[in-house]
C-alpha atoms as a PDB file:
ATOM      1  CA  UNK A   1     -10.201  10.898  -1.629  1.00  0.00           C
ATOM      2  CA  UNK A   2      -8.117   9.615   1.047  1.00  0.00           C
ATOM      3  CA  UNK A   3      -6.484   6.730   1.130  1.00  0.00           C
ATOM      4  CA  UNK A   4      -4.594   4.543   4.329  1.00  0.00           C
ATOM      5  CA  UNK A   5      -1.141   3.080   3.517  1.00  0.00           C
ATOM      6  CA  UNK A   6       0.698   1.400   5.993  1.00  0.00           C
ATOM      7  CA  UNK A   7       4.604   1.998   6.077  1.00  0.00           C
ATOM      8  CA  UNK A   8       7.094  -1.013   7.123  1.00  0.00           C
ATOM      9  CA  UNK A   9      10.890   0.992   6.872  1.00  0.00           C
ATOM     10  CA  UNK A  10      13.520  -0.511   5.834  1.00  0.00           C
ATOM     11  CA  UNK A  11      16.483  -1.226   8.889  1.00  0.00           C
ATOM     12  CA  UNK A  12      19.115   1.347   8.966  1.00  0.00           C
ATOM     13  CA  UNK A  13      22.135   0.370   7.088  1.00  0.00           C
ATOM     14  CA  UNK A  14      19.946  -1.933   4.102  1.00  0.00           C
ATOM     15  CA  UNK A  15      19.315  -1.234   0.736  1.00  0.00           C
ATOM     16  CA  UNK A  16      16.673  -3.553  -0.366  1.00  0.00           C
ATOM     17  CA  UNK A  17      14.129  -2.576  -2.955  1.00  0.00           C
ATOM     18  CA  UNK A  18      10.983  -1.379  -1.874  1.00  0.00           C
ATOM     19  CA  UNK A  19       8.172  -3.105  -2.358  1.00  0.00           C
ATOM     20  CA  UNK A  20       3.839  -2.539  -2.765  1.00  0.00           C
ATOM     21  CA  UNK A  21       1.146  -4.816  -1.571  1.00  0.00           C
ATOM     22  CA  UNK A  22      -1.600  -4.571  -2.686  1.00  0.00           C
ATOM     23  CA  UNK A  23      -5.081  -6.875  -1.823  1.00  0.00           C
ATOM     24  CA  UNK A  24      -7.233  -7.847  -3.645  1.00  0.00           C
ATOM     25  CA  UNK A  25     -11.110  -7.324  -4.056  1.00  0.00           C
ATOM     26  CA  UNK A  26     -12.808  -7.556  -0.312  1.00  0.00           C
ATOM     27  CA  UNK A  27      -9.834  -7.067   1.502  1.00  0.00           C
ATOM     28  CA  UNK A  28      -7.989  -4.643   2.898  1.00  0.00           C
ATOM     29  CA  UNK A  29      -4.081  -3.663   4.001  1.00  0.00           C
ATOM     30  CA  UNK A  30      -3.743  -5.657   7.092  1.00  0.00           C
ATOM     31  CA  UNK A  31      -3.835  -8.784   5.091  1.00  0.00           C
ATOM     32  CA  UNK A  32      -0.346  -8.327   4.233  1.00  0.00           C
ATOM     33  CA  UNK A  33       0.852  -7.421   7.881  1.00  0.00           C
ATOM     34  CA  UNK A  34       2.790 -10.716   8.317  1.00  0.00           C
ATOM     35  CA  UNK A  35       4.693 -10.607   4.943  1.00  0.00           C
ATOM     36  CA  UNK A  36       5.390  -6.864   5.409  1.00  0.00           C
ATOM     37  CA  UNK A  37       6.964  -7.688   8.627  1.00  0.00           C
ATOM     38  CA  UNK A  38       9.087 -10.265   6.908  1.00  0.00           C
ATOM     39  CA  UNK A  39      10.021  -8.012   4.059  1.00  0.00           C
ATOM     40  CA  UNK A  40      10.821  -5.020   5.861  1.00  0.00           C
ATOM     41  CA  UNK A  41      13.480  -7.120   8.482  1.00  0.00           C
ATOM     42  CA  UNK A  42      15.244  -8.293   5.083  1.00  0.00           C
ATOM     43  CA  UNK A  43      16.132  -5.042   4.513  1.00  0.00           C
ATOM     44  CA  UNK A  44      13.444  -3.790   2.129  1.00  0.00           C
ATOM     45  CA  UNK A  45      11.383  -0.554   1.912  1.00  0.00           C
ATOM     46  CA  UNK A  46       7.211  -2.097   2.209  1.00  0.00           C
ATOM     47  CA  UNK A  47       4.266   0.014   2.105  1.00  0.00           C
ATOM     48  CA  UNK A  48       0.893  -1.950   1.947  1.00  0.00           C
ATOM     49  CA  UNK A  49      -2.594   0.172   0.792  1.00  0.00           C
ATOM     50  CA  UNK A  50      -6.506  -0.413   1.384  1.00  0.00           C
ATOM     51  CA  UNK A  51      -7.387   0.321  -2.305  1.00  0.00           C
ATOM     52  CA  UNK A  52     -10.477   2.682  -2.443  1.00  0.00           C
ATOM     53  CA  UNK A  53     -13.604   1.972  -0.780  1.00  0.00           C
ATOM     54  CA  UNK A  54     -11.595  -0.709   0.954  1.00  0.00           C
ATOM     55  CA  UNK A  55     -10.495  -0.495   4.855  1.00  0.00           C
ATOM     56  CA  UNK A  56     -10.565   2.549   6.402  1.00  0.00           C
ATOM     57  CA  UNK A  57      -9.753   4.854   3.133  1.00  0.00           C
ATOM     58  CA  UNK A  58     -12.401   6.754   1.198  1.00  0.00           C
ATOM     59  CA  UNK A  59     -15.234   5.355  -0.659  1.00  0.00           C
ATOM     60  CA  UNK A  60     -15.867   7.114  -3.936  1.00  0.00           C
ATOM     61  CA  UNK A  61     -19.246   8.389  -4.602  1.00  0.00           C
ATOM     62  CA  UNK A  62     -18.568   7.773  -8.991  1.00  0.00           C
ATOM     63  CA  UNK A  63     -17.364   4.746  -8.734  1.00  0.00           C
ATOM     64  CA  UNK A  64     -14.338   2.155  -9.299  1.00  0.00           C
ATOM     65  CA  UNK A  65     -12.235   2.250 -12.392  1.00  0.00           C
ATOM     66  CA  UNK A  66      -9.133   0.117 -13.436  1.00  0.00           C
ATOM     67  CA  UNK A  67      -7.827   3.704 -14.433  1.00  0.00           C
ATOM     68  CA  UNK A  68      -8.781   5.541 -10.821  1.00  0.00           C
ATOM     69  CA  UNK A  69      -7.313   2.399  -8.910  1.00  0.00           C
ATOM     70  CA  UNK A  70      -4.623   2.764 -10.599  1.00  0.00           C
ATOM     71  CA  UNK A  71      -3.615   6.330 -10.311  1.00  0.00           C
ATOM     72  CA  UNK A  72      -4.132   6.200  -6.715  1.00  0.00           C
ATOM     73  CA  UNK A  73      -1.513   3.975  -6.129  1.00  0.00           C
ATOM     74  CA  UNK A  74       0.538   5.949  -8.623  1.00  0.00           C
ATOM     75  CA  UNK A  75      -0.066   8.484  -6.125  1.00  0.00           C
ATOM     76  CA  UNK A  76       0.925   6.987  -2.691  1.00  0.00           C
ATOM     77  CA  UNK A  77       3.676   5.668  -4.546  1.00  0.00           C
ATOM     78  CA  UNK A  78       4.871   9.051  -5.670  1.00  0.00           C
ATOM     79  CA  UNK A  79       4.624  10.322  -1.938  1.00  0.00           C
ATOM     80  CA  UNK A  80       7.418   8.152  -1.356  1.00  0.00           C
ATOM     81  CA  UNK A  81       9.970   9.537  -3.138  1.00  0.00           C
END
């Protein structure tokens, strides 16, 4: 399954937090463009997802689960690090 993320880096020289956005049903990642933009010049770390079978990532062929959803941001998370 693959899955888009958008990246918004932190400026040199900050330390803010970083931060997920994620939509919500019938959306997609670029919804958040504006706020990510915002985020990222006050110094924080923003990475913004189309959840599965949203956007331009995979669709599954079994279906949506809390439990799937979840893990897949558990796991563009962890690619972070």
């Amino acid at each position: 399954m693959s899955l888009r993320a958008l990246h918004w880096p932190r400026p040199a020289g900050t330390n803010g937090i970083p931060i997920v956005l994620i939509h919500g049903l019938a959306s997609n990642c670029r919804l958040w463009d504006g706020a990510a933009r915002h985020l990222a010049a006050l110094g924080h770390d923003v990475i913004a997802l189309d959840l599965r079978g949203h956007g331009l990532s995979d669709k599954p062929n079994d279906g949506y689960s809390v439990a799937s959803v979840a893990q897949d941001v558990i796991d563009v998370v962890s690619t972070l690090s």
